[in-house]
PDB file of N, CA and C in Angstrom:
ATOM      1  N   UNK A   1      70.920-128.111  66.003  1.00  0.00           N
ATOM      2  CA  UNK A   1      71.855-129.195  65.809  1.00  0.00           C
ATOM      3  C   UNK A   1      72.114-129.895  67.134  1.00  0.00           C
ATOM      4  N   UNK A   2      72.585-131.473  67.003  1.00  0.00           N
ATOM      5  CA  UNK A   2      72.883-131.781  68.168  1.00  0.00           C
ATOM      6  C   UNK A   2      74.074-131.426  68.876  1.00  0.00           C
ATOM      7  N   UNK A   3      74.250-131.676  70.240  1.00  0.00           N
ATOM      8  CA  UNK A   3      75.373-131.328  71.037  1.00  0.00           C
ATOM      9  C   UNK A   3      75.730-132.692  71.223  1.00  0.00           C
ATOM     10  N   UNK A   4      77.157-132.314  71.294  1.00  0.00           N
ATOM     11  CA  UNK A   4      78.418-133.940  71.274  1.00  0.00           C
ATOM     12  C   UNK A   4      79.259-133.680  72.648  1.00  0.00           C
ATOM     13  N   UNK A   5      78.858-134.721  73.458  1.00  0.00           N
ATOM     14  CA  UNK A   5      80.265-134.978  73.506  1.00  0.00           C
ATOM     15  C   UNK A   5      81.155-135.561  74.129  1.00  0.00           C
ATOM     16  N   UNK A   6      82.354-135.186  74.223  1.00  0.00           N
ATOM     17  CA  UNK A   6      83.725-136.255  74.070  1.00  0.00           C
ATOM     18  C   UNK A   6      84.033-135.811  75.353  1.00  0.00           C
ATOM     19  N   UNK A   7      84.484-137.286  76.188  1.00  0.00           N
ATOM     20  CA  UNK A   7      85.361-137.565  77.422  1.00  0.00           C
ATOM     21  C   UNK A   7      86.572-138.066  76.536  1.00  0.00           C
ATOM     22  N   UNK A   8      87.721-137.607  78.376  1.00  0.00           N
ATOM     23  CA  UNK A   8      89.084-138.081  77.626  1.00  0.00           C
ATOM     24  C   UNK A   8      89.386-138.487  79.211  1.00  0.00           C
ATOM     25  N   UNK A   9      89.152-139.573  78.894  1.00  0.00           N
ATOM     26  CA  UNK A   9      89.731-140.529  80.336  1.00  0.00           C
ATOM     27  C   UNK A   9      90.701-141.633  79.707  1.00  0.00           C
ATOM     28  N   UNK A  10      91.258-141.858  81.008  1.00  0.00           N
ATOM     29  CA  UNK A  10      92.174-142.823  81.599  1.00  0.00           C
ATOM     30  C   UNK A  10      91.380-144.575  81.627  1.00  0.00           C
ATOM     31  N   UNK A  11      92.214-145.084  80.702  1.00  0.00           N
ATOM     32  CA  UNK A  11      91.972-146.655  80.380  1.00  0.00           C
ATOM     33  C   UNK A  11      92.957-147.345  80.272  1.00  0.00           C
ATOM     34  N   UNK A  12      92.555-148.366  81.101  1.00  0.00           N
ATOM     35  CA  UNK A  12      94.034-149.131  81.506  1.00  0.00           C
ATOM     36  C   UNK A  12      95.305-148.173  82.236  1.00  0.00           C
ATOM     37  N   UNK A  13      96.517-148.317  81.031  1.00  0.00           N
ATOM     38  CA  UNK A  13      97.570-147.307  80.937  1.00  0.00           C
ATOM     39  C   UNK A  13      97.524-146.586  80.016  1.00  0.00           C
ATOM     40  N   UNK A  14      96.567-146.308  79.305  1.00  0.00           N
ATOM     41  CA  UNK A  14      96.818-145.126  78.117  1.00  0.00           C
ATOM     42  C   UNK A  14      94.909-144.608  78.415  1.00  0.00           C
ATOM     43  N   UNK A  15      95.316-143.401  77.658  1.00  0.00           N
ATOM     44  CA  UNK A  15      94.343-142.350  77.892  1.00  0.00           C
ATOM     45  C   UNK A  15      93.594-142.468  76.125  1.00  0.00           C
ATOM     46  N   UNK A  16      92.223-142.340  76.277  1.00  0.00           N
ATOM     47  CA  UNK A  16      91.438-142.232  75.174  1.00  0.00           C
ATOM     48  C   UNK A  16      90.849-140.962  75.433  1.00  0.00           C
ATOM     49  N   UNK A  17      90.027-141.240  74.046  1.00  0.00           N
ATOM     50  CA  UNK A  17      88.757-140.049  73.840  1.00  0.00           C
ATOM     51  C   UNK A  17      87.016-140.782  73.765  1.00  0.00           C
ATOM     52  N   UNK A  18      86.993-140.777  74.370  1.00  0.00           N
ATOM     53  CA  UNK A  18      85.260-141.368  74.598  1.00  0.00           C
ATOM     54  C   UNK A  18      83.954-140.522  73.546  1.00  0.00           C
ATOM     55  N   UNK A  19      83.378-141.403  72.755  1.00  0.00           N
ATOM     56  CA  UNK A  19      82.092-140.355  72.199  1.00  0.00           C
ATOM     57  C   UNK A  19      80.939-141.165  72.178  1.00  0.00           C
ATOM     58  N   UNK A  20      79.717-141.191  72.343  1.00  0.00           N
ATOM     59  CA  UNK A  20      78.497-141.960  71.669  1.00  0.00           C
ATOM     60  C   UNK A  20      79.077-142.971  71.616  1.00  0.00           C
ATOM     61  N   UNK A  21      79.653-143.800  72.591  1.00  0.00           N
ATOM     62  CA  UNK A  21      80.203-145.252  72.859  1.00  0.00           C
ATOM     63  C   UNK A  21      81.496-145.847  71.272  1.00  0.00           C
ATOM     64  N   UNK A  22      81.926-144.713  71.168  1.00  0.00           N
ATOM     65  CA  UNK A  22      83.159-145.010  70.393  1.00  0.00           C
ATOM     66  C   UNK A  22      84.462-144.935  71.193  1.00  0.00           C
ATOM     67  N   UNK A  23      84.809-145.551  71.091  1.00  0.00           N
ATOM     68  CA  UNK A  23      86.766-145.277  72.073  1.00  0.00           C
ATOM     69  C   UNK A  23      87.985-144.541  70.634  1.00  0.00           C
ATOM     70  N   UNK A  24      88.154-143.330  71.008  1.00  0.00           N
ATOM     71  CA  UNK A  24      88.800-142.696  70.018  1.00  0.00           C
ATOM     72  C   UNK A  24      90.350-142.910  70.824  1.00  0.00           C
ATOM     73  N   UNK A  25      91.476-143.881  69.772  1.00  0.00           N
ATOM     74  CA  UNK A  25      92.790-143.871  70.227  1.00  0.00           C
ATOM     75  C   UNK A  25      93.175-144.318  70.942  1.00  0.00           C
ATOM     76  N   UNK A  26      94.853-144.244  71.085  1.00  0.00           N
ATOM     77  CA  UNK A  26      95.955-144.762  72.847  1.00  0.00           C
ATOM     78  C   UNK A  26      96.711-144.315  72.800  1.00  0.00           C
ATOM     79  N   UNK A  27      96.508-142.892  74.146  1.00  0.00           N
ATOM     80  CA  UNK A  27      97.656-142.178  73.764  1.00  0.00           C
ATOM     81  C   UNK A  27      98.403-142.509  74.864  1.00  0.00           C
ATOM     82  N   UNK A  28      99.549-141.725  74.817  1.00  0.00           N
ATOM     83  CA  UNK A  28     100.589-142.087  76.613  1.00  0.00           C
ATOM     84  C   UNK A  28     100.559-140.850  77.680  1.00  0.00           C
ATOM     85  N   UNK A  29      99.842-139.943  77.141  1.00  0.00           N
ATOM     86  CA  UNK A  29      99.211-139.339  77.940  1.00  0.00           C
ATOM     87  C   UNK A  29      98.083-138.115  77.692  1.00  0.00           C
ATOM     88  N   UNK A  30      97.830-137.999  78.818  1.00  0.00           N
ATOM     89  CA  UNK A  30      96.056-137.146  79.063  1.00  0.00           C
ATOM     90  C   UNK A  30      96.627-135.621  77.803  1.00  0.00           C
ATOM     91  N   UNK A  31      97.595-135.417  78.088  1.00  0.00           N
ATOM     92  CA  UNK A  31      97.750-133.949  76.984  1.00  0.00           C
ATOM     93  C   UNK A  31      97.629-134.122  75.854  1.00  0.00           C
ATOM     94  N   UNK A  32      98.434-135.754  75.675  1.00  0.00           N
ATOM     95  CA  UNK A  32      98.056-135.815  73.972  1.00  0.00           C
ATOM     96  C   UNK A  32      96.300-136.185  73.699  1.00  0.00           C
ATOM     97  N   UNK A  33      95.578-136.762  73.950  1.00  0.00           N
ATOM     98  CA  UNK A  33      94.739-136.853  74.056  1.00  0.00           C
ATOM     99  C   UNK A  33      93.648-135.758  74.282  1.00  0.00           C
ATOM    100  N   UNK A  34      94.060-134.923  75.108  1.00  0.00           N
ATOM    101  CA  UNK A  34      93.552-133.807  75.792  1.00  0.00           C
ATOM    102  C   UNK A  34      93.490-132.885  73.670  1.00  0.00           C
ATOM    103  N   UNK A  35      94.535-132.797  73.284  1.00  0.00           N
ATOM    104  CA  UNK A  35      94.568-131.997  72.261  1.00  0.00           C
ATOM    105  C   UNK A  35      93.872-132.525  71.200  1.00  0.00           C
ATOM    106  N   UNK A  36      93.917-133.689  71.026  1.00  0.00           N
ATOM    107  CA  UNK A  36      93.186-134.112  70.004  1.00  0.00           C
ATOM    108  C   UNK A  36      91.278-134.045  70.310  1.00  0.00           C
ATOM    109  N   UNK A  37      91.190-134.132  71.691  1.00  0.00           N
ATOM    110  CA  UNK A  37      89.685-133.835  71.623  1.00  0.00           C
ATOM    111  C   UNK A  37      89.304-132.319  71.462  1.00  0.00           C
ATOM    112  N   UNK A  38      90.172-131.504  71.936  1.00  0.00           N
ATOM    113  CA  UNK A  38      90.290-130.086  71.451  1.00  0.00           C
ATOM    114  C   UNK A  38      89.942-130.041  70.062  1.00  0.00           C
ATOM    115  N   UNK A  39      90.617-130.365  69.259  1.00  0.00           N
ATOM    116  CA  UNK A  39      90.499-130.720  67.996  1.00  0.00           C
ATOM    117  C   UNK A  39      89.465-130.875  67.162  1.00  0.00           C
ATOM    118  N   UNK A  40      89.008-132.210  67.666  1.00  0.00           N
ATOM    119  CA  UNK A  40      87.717-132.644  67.419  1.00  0.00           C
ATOM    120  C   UNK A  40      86.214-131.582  67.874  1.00  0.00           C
ATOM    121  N   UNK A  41      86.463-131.218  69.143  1.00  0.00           N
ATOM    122  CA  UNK A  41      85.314-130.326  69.480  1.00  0.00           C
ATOM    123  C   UNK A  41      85.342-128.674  68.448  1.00  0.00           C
ATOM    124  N   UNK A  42      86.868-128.829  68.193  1.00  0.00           N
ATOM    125  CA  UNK A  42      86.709-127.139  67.605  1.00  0.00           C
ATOM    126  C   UNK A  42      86.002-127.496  65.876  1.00  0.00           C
ATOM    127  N   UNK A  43      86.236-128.748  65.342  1.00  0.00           N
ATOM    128  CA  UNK A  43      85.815-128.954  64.120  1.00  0.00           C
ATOM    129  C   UNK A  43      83.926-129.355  64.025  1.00  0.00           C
ATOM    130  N   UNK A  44      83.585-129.847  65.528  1.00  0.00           N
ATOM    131  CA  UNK A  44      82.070-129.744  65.701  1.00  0.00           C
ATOM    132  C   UNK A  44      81.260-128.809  65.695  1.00  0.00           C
ATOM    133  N   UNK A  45      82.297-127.687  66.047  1.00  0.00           N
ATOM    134  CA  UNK A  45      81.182-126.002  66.479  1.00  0.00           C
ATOM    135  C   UNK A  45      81.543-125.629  65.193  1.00  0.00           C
ATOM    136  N   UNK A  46      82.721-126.134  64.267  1.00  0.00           N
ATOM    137  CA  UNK A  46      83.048-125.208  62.983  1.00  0.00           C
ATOM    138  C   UNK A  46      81.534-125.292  62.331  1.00  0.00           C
ATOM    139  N   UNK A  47      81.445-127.204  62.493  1.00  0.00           N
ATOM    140  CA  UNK A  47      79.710-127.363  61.949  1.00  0.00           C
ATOM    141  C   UNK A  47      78.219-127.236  62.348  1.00  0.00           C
ATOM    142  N   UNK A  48      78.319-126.459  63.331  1.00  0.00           N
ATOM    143  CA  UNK A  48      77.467-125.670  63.972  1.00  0.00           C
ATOM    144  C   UNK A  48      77.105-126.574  64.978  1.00  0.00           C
ATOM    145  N   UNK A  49      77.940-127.682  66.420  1.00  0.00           N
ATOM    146  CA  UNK A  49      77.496-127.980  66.939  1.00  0.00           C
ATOM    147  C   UNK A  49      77.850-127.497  68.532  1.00  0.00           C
ATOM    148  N   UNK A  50      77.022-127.480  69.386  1.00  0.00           N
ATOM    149  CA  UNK A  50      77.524-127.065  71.102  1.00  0.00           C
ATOM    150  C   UNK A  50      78.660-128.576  71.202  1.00  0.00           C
ATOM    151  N   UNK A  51      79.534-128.560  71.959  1.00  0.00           N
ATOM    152  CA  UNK A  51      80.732-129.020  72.438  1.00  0.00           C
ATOM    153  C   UNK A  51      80.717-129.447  73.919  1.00  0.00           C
ATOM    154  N   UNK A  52      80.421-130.329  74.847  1.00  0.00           N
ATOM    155  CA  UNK A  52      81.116-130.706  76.151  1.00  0.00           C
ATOM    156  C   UNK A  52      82.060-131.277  75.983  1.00  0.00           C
ATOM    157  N   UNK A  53      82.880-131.045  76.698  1.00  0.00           N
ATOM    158  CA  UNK A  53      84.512-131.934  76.704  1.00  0.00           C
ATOM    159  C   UNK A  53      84.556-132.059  78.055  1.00  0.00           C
ATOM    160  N   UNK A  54      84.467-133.458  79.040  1.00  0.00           N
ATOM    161  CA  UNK A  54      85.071-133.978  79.657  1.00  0.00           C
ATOM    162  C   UNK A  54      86.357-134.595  79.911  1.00  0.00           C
ATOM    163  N   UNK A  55      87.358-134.153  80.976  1.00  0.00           N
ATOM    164  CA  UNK A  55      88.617-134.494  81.488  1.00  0.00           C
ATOM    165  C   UNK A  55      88.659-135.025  82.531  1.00  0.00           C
ATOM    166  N   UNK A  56      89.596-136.040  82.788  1.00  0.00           N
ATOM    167  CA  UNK A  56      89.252-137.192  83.849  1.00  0.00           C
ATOM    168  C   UNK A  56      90.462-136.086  84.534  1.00  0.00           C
ATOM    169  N   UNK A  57      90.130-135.639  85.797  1.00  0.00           N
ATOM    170  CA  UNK A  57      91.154-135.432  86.676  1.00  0.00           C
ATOM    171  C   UNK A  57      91.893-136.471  87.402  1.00  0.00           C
ATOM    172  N   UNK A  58      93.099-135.754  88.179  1.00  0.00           N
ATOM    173  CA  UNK A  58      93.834-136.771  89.138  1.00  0.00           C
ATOM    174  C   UNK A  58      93.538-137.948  89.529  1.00  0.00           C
ATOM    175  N   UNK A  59      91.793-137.879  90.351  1.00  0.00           N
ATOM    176  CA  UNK A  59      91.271-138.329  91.410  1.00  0.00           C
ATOM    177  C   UNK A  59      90.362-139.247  90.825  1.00  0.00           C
ATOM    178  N   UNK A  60      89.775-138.969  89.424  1.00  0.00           N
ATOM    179  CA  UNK A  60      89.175-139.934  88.871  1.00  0.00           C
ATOM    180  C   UNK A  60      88.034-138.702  88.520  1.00  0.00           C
ATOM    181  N   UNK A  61      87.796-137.319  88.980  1.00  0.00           N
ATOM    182  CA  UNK A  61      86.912-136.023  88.982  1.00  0.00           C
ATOM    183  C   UNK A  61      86.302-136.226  87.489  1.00  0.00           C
ATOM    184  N   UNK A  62      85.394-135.874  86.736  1.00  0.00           N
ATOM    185  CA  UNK A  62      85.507-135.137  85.231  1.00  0.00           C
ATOM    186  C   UNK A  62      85.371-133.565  85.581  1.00  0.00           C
ATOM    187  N   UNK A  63      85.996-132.546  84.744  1.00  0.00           N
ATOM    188  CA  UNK A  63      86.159-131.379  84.641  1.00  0.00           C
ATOM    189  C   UNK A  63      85.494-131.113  83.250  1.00  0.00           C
ATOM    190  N   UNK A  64      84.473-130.031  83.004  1.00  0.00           N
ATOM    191  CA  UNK A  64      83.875-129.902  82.032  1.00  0.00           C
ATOM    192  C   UNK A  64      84.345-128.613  81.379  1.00  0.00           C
ATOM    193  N   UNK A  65      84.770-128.598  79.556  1.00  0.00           N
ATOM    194  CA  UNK A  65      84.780-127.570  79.007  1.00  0.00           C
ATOM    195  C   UNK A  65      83.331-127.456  78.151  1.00  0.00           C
ATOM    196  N   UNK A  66      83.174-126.475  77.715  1.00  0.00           N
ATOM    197  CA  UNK A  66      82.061-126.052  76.634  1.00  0.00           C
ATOM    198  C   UNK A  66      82.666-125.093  75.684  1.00  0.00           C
ATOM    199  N   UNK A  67      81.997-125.812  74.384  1.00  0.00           N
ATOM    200  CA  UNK A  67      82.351-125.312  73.094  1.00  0.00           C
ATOM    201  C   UNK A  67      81.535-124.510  72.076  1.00  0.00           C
ATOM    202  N   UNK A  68      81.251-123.529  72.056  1.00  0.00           N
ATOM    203  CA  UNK A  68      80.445-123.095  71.027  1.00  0.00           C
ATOM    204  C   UNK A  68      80.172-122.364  70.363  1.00  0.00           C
ATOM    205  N   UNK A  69      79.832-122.848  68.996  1.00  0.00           N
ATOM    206  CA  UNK A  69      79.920-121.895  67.409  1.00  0.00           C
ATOM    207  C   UNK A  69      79.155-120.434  67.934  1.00  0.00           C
ATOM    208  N   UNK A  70      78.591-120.165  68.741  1.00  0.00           N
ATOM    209  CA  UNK A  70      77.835-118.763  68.921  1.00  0.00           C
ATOM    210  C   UNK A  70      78.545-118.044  69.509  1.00  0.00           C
ATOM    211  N   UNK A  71      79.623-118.349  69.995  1.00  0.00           N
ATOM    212  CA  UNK A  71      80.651-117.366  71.346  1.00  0.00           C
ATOM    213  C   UNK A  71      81.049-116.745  70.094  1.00  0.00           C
ATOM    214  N   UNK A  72      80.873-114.999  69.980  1.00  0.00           N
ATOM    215  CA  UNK A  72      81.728-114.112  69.663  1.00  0.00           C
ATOM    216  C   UNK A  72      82.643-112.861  70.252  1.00  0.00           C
ATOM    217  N   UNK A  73      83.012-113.615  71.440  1.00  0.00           N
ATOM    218  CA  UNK A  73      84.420-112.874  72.084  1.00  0.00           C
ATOM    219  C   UNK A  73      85.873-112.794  70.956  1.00  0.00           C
ATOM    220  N   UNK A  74      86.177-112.192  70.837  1.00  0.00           N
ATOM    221  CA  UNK A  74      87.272-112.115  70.447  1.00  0.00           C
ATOM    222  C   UNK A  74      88.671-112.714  70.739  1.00  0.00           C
ATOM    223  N   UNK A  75      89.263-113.540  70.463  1.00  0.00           N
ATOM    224  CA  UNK A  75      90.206-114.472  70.601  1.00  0.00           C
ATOM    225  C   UNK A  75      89.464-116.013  71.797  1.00  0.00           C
ATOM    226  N   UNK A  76      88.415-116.196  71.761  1.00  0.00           N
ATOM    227  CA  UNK A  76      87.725-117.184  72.450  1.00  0.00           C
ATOM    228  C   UNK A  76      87.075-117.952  71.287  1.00  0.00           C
ATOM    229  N   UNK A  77      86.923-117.706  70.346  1.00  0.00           N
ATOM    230  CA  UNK A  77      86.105-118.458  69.107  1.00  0.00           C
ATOM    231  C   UNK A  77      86.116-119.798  69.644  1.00  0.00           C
ATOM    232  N   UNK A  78      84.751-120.091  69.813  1.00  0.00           N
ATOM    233  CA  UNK A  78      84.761-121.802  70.055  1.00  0.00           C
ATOM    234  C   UNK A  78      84.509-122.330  71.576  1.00  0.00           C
ATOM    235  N   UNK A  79      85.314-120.995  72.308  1.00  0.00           N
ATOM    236  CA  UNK A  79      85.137-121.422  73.839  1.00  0.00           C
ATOM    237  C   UNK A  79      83.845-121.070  74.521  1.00  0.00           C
ATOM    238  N   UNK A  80      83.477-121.783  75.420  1.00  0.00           N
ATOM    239  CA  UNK A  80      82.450-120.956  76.109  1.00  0.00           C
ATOM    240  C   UNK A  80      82.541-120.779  77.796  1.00  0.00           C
TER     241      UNK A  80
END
């Protein structure tokens, strides 16, 4: 399956979710946003896909999470 995925940067004054050149939302800030791409990535691995999640730091940085349906740690489901 393919791998997705979603940035959550800073636009303008409100914070989106970035995918395959879609602009997901306007939130008022990076947490709300931050959760909803959470969201979105945990419902991609539900469908068997790998997950990057980019976060725009302070400085303008991206910080990378990874998501994926194969992690079977125990209380990590999803994380990698």
């Amino acid at each position: 399956m393919a791998a997705f995925t979603y940035a959550v940067l800073q636009v303008g004054e409100t914070w989106q979710i970035v995918c395959d050149r879609r602009r997901i939302g306007h939130f008022a800030t990076q947490d709300e946003a931050s959760r909803l791409g959470a969201m979105l990535a945990h419902e991609a691995t539900v469908s068997g896909h790998d997950v990057e999640m980019l976060v725009q730091g302070r400085f303008g940085e991206l910080h990378g999470l990874k998501f994926s349906p194969h992690d079977t740690r125990p209380g990590m489901a999803g994380l990698s």
